[in-house]
C-alpha atoms as a PDB file:
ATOM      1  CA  UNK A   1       0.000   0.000   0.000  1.00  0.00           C
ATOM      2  CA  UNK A   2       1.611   3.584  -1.002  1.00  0.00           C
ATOM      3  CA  UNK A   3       1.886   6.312   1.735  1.00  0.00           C
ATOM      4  CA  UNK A   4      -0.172   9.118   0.949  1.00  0.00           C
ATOM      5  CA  UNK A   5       2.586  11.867   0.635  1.00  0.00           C
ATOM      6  CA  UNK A   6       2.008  14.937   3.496  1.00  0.00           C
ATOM      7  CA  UNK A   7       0.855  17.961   1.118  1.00  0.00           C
ATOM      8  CA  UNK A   8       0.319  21.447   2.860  1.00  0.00           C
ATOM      9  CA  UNK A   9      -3.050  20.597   2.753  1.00  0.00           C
ATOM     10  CA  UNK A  10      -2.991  17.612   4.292  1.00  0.00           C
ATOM     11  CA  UNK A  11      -0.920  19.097   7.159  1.00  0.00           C
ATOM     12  CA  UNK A  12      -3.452  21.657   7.226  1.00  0.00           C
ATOM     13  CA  UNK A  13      -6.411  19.288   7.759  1.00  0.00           C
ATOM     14  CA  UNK A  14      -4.636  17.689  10.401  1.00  0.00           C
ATOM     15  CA  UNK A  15      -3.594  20.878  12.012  1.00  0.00           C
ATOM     16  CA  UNK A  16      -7.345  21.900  12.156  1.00  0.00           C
ATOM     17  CA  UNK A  17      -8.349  18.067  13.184  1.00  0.00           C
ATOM     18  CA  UNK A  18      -6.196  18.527  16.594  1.00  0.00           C
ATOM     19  CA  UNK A  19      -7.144  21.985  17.375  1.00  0.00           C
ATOM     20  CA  UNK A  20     -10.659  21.077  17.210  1.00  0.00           C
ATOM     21  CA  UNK A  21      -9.887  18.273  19.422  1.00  0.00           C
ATOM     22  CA  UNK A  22      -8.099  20.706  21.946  1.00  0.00           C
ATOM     23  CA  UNK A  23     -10.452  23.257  21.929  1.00  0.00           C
ATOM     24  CA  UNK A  24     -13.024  20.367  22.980  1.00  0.00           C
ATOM     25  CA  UNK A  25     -11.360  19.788  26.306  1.00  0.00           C
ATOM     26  CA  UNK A  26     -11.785  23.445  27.090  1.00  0.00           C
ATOM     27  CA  UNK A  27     -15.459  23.141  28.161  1.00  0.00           C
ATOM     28  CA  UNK A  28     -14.996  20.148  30.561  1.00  0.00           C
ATOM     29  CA  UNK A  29     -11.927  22.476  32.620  1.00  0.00           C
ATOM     30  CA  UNK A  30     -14.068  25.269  32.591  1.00  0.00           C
ATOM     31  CA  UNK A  31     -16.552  23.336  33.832  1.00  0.00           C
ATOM     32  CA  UNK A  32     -14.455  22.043  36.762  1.00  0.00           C
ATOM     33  CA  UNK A  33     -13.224  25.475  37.552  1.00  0.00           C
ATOM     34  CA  UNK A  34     -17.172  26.912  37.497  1.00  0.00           C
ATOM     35  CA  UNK A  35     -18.267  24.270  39.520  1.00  0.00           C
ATOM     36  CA  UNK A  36     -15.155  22.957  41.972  1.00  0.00           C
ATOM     37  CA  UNK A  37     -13.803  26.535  42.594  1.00  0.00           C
ATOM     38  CA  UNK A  38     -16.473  29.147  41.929  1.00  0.00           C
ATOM     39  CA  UNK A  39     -15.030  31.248  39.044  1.00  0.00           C
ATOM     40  CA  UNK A  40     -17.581  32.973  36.848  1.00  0.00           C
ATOM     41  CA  UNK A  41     -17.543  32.424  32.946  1.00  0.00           C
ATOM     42  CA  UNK A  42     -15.999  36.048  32.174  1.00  0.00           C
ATOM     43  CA  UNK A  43     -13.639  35.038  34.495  1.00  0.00           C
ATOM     44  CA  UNK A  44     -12.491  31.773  33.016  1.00  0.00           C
ATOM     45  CA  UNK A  45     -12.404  33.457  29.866  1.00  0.00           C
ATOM     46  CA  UNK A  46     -10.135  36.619  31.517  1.00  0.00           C
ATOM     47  CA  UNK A  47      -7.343  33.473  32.841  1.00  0.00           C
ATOM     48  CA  UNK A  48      -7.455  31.700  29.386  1.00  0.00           C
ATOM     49  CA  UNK A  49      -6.554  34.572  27.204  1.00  0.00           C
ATOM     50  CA  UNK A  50      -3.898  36.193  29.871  1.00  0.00           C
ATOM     51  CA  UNK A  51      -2.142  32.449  30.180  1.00  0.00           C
ATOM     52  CA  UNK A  52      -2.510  32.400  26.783  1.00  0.00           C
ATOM     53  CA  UNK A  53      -0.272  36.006  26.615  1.00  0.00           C
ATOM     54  CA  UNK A  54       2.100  34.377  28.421  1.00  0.00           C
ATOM     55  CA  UNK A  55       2.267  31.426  26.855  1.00  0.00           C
ATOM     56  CA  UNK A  56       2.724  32.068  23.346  1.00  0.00           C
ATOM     57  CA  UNK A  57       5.224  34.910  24.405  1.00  0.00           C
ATOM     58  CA  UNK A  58       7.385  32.165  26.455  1.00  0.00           C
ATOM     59  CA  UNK A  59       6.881  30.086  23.050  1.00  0.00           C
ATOM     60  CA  UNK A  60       8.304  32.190  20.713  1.00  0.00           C
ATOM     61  CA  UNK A  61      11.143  33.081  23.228  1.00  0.00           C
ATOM     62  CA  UNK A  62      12.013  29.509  23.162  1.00  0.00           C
ATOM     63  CA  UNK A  63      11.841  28.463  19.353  1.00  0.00           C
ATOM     64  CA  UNK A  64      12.089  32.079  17.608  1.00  0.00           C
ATOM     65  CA  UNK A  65      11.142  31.243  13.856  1.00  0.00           C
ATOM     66  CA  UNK A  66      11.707  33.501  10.902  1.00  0.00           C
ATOM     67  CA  UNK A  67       9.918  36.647  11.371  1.00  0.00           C
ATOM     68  CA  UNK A  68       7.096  36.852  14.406  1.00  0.00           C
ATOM     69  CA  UNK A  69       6.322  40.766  13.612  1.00  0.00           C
ATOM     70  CA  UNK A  70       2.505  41.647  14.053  1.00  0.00           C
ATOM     71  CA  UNK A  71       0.430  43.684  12.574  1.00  0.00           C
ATOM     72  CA  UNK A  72      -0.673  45.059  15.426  1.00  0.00           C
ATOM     73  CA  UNK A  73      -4.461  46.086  13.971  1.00  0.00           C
ATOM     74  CA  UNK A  74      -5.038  42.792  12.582  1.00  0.00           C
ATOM     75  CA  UNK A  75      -3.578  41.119  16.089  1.00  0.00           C
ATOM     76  CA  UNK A  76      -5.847  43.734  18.025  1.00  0.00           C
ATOM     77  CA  UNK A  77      -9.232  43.372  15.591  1.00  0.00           C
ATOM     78  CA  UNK A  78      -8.238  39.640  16.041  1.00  0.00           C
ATOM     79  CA  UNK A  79      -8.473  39.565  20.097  1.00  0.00           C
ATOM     80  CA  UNK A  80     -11.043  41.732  19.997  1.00  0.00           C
ATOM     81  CA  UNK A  81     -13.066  39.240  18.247  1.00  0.00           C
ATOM     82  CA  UNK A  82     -12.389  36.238  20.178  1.00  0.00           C
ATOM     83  CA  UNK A  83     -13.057  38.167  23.354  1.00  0.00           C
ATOM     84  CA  UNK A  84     -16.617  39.656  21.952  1.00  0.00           C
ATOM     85  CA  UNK A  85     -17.264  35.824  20.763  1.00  0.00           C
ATOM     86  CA  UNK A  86     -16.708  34.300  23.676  1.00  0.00           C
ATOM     87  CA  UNK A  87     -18.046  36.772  26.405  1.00  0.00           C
ATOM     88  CA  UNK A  88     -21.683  36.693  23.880  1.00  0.00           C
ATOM     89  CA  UNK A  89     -21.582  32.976  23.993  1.00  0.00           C
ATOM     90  CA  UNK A  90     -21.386  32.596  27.791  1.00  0.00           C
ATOM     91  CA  UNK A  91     -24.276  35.602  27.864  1.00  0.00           C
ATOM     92  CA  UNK A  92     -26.531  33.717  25.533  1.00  0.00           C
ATOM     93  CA  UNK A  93     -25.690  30.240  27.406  1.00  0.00           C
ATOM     94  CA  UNK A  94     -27.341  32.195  30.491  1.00  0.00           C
ATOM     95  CA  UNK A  95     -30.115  33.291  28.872  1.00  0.00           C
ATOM     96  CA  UNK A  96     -31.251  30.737  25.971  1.00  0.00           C
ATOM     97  CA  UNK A  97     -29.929  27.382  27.876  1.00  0.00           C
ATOM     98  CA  UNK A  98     -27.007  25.806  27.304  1.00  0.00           C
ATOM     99  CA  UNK A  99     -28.320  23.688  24.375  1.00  0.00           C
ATOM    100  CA  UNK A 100     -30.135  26.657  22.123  1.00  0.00           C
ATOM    101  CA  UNK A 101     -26.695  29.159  23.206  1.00  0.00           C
ATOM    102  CA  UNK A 102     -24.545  26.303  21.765  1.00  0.00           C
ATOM    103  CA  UNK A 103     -26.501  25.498  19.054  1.00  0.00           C
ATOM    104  CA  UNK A 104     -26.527  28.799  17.399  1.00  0.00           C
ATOM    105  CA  UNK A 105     -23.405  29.910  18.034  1.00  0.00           C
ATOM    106  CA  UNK A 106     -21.730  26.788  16.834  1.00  0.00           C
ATOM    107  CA  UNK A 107     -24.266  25.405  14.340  1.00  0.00           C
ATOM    108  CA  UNK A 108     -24.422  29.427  12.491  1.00  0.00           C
ATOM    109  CA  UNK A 109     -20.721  29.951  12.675  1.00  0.00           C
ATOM    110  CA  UNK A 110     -19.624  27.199   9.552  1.00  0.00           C
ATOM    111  CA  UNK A 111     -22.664  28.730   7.307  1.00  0.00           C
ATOM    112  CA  UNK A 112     -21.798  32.492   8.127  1.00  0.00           C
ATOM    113  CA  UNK A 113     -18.268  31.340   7.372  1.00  0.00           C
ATOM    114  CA  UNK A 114     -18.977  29.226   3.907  1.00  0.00           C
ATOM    115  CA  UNK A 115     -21.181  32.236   2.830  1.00  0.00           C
ATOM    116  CA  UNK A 116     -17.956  34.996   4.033  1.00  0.00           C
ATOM    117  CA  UNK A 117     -15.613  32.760   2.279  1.00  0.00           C
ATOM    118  CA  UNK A 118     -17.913  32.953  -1.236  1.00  0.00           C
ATOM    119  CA  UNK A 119     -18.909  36.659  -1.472  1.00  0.00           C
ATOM    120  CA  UNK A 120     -15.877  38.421   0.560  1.00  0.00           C
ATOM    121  CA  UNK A 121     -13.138  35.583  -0.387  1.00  0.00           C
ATOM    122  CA  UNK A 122     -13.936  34.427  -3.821  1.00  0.00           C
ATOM    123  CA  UNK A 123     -13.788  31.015  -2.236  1.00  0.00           C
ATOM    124  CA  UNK A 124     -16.286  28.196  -3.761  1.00  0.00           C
ATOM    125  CA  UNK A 125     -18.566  26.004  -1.623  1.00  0.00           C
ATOM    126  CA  UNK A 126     -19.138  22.833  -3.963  1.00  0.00           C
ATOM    127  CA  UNK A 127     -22.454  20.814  -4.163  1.00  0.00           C
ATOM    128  CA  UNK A 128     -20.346  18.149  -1.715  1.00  0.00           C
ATOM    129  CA  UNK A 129     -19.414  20.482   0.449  1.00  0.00           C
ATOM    130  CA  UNK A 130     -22.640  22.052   0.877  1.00  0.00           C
ATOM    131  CA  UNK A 131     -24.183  18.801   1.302  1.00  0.00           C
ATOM    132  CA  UNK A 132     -21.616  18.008   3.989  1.00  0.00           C
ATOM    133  CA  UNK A 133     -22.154  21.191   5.862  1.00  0.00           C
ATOM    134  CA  UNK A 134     -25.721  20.732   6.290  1.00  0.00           C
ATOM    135  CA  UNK A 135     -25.602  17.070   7.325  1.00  0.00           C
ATOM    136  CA  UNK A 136     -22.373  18.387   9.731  1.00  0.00           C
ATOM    137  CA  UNK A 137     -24.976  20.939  11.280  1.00  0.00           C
ATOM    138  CA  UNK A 138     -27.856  18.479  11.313  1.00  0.00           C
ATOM    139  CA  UNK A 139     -26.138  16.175  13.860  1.00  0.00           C
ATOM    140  CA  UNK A 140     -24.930  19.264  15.627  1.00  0.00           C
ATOM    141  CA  UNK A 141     -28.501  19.738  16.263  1.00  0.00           C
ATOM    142  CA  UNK A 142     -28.922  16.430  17.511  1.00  0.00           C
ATOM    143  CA  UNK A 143     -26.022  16.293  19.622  1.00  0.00           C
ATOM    144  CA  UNK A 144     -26.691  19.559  21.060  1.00  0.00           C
ATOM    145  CA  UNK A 145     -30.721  18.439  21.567  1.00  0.00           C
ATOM    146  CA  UNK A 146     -29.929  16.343  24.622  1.00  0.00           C
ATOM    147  CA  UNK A 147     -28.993  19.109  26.867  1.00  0.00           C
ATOM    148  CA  UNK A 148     -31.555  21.263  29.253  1.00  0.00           C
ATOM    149  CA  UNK A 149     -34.149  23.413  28.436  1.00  0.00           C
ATOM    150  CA  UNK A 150     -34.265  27.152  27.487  1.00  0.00           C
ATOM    151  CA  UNK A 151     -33.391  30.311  29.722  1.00  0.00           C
ATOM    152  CA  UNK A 152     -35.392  32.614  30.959  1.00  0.00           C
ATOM    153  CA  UNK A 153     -34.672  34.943  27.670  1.00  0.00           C
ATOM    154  CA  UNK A 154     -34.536  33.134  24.362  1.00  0.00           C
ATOM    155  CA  UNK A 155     -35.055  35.797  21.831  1.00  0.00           C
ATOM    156  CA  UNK A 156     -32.183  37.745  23.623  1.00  0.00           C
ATOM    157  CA  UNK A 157     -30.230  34.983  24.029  1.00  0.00           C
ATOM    158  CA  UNK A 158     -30.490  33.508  20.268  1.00  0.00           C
ATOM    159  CA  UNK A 159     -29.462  36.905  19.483  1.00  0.00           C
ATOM    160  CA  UNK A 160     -26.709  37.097  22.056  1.00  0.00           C
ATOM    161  CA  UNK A 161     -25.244  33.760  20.047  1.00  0.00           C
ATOM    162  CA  UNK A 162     -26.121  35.292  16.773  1.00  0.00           C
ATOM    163  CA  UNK A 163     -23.440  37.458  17.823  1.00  0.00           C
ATOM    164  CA  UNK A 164     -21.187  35.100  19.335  1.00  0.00           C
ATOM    165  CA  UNK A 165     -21.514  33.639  16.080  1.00  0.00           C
ATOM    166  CA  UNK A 166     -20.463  36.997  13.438  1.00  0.00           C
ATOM    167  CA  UNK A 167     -17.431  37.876  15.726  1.00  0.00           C
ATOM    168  CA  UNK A 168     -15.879  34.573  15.896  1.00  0.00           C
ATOM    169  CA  UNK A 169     -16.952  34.043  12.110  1.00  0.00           C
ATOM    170  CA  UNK A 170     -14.969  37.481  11.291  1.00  0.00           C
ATOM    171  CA  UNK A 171     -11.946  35.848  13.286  1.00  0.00           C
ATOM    172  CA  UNK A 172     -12.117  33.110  10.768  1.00  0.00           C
ATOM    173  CA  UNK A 173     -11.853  34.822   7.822  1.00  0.00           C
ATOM    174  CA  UNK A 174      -9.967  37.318   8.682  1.00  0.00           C
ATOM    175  CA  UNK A 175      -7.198  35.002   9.451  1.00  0.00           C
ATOM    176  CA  UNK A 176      -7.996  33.170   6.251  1.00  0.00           C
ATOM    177  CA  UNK A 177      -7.242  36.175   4.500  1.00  0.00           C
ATOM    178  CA  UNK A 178      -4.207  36.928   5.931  1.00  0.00           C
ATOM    179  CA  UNK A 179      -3.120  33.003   5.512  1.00  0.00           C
ATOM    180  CA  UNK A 180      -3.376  32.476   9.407  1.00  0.00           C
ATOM    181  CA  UNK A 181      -2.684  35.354  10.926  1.00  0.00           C
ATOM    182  CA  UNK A 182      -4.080  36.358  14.439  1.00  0.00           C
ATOM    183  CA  UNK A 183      -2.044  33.728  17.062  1.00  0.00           C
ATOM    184  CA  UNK A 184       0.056  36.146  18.287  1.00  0.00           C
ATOM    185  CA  UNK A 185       0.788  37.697  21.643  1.00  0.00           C
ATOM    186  CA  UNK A 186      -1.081  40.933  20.717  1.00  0.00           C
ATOM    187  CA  UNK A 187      -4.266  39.223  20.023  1.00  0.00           C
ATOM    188  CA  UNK A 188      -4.678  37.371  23.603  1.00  0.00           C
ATOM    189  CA  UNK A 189      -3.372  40.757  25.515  1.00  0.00           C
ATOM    190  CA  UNK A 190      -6.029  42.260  24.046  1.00  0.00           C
ATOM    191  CA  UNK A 191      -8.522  39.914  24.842  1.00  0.00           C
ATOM    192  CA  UNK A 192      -7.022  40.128  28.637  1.00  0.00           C
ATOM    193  CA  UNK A 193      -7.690  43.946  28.713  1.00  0.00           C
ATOM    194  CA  UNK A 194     -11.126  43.841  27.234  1.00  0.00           C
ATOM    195  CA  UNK A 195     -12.120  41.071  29.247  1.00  0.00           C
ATOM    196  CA  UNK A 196     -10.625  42.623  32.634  1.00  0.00           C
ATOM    197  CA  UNK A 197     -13.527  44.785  33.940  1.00  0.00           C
ATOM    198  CA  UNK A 198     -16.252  42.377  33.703  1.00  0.00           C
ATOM    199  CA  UNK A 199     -13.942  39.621  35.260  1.00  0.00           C
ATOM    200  CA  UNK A 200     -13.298  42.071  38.003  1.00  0.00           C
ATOM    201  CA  UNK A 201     -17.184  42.630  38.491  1.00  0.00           C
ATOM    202  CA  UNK A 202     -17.808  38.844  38.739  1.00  0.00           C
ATOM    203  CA  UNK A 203     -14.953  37.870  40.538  1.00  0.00           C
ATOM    204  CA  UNK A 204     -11.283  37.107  39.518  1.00  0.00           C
ATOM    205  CA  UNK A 205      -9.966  34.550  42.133  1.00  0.00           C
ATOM    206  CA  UNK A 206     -11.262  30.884  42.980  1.00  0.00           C
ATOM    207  CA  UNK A 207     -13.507  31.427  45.702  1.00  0.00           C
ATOM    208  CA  UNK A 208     -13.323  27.775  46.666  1.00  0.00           C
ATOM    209  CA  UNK A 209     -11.262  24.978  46.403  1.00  0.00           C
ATOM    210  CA  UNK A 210      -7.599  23.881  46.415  1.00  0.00           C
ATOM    211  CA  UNK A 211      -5.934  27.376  44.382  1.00  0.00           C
ATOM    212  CA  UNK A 212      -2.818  25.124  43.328  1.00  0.00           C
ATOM    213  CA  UNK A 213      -5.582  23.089  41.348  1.00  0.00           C
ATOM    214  CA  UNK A 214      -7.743  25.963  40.069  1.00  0.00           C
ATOM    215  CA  UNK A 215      -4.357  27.250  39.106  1.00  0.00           C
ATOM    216  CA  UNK A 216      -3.314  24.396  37.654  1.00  0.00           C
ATOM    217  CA  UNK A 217      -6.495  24.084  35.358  1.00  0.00           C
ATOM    218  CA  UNK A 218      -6.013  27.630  34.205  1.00  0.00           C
ATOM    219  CA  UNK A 219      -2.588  26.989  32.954  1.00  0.00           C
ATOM    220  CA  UNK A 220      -4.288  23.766  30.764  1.00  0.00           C
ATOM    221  CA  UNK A 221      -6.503  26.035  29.748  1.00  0.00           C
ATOM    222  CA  UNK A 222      -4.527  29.003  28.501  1.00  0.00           C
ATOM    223  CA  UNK A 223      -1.616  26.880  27.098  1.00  0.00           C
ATOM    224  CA  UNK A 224      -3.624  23.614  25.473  1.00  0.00           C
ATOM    225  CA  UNK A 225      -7.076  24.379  24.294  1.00  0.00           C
ATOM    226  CA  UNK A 226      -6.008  28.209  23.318  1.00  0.00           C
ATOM    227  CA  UNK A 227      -2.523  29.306  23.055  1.00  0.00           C
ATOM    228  CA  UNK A 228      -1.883  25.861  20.722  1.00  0.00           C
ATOM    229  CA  UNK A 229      -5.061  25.196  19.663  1.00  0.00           C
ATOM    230  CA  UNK A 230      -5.640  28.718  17.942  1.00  0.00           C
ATOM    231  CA  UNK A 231      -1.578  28.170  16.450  1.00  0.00           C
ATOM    232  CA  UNK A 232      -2.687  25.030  14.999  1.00  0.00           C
ATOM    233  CA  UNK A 233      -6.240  26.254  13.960  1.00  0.00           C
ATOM    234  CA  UNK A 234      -4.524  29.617  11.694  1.00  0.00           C
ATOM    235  CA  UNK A 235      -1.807  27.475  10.381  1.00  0.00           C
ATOM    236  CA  UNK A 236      -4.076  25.246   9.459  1.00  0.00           C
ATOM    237  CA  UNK A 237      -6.652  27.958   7.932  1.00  0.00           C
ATOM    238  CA  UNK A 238      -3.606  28.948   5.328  1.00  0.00           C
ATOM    239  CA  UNK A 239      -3.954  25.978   3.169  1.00  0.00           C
ATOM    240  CA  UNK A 240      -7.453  24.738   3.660  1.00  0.00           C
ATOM    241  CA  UNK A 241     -10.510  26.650   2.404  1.00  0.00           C
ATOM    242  CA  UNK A 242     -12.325  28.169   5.577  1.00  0.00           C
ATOM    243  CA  UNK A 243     -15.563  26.642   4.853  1.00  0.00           C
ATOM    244  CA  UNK A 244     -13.956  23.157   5.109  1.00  0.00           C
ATOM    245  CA  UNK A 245     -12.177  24.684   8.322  1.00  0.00           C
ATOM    246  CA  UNK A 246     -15.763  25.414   9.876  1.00  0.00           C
ATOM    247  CA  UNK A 247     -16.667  21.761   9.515  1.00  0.00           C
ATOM    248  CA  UNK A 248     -13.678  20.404  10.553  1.00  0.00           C
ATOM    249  CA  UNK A 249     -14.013  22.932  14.008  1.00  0.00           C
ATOM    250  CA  UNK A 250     -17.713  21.099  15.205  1.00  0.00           C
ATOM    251  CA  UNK A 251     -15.287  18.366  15.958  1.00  0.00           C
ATOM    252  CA  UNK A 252     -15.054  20.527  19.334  1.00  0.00           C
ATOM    253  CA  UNK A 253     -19.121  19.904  20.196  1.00  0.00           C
ATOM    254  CA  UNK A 254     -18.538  16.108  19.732  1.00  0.00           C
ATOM    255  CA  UNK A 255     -14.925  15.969  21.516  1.00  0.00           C
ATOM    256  CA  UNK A 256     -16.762  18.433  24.669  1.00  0.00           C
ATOM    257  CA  UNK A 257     -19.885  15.632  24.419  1.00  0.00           C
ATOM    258  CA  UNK A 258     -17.841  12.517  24.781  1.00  0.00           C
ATOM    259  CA  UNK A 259     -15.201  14.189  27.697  1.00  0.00           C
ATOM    260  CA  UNK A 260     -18.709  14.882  29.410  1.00  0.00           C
ATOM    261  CA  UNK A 261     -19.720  11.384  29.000  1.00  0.00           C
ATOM    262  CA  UNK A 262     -16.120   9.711  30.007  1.00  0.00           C
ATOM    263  CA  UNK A 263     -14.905  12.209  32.707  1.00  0.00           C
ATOM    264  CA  UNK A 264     -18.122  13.999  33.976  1.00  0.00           C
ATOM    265  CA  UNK A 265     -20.894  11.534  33.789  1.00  0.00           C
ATOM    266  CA  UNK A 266     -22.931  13.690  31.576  1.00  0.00           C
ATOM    267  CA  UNK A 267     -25.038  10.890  29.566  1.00  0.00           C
ATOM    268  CA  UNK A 268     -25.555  11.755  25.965  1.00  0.00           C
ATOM    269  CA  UNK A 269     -28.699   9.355  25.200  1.00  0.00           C
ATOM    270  CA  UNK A 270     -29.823   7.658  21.637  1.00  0.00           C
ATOM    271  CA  UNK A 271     -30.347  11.190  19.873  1.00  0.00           C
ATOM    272  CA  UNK A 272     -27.575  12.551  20.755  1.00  0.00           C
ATOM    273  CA  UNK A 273     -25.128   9.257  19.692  1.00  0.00           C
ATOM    274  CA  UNK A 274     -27.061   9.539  16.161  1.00  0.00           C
ATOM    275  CA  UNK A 275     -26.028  13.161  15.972  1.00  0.00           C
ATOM    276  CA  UNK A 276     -22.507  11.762  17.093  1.00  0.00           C
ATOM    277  CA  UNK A 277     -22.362   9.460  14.605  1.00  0.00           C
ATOM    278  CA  UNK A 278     -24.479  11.752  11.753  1.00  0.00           C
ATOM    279  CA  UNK A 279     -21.361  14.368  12.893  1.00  0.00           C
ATOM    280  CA  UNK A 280     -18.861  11.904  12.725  1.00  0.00           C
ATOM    281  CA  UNK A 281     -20.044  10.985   8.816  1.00  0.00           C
ATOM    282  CA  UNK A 282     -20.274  14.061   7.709  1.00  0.00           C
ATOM    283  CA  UNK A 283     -16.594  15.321   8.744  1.00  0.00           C
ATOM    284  CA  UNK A 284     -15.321  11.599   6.972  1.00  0.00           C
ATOM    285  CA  UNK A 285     -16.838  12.604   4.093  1.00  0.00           C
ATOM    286  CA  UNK A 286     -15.350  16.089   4.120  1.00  0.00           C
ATOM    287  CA  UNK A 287     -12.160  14.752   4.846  1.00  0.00           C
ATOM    288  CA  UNK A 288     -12.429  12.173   1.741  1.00  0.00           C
ATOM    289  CA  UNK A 289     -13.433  14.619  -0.720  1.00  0.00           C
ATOM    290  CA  UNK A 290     -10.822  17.119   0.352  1.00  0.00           C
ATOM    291  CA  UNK A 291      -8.409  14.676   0.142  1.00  0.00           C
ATOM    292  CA  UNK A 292      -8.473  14.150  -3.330  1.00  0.00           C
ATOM    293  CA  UNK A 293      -9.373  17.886  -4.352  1.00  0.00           C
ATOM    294  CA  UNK A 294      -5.909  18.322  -2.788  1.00  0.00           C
END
């Protein structure tokens, strides 16, 4: 049997495949330091994107490569982004439910993306791909059906995710246009200093718990699921169309669902292992038929 040579796409598919992956062990810490320790969302958030600071500054100390200039507008618009995504997620989680917050955000981020990547990229979504997407955002909506019930705001919070949704969809591109920019230090700094006054107002330190394990959780968290995963994710972005990239990402909904059902004793149910598995099909698929377009 001959080896498939490693193309840049190829390593790009498999840079996106891991980061996915990481990012999907994000919720499960965060949900340890929410519940075990008593640190608010914002505040989660504020830890991940300062460790993340650190982290990638410390990284690029250690293995300097070719030039690491920023742009320093792209870095900031970048940060900004990720921080507006994430602090509209965790508001529409609170009031839409965890299921409908996570459902729009994630299931509306691959189509706003395949549609940017069309009319502001130039980039075509083929009848395949199209196909895949919707069957990929089908079993999101299974998957994602098995959790609780609404908040006590839906409208607000659907459009509290709708907006969760644009920013982290403009992230996406953005970096797609600039083949992967928007990893750097700059971008999580940001993040840190936007983030910093709500985090304040909900409360910055573990109010319970061990603090050498709540800090030991944040590190994870800033170095793992977002300092690397977000490297991996834009280096993968500049060889892989970013519509394929948004289907390859809702690998993070299905690797959060099954750390849930190993590690947290979250059960999933029947509908939610046929959107597993309808998830699982789709991103095969994908993967084939990129393959070979390659």
């Amino acid at each position: 049997m001959t080896a498939l040579p490693i193309t840049p796409h190829r390593r790009g598919v498999l840079s996106l495949t891991v980061a996915a992956l990481a990012w999907g062990t994000g919720g499960a810490v965060a949900v340890v330091l929410e519940d075990r320790h008593g640190l608010g969302p914002v505040a989660v958030s504020f830890w991940r994107f300062a460790v993340a600071a650190v982290a990638v500054v410390a990284l690029r100390l250690l293995r300097p490569v070719g030039n690491t200039a920023e742009n320093l507008r792209a870095a900031v618009l970048s940060g900004a982004g990720l921080a507006l995504s994430q602090a509209a997620y965790f508001a529409a989680v609170g009031r839409a439910g965890l299921a409908v917050g996570t459902l729009v955000t994630i299931g509306a981020s691959p189509v706003l993306i395949a549609l940017g990547a069309r009319f502001l990229l130039g980039e075509r979504v083929r009848g395949v791909q199209a196909a895949v997407l919707c069957a990929a955002v089908g079993g999101l909506v299974l998957l994602a059906g098995r959790s609780g019930p609404a908040g006590s705001a839906p409208a607000l919070g659907v459009g509290l995710a709708l907006v969760s949704a644009f920013a982290y969809s403009a992230v996406i591109l953005h970096a797609r246009r600039s083949r992967g920019g928007g990893a750097g230090p700059a971008a999580y700094f940001t993040g840190t200093v936007l983030l910093a006054p709500f985090a304040l107002i909900e409360g910055l330190l573990p109010a319970t718990g061990a603090p050498a394990a709540a800090a030991g959780w944040l590190l994870f968290l800033g170095i793992v699921p977002t300092a690397l995963a977000y490297r991996w994710f834009f280096a993968g972005l500049a060889t892989v169309p970013a519509a394929t990239a948004a289907v390859i990402a809702l690998l993070e909904p299905l690797a959060a669902s099954l750390i849930a059902l190993i590690l947290l004793g979250e059960r999933i149910g029947a509908v939610g292992v046929a959107g597993a598995v309808v998830l699982l099909a789709s991103l095969g698929v994908l993967g084939v038929t990129s393959m070979r377009q390659a």
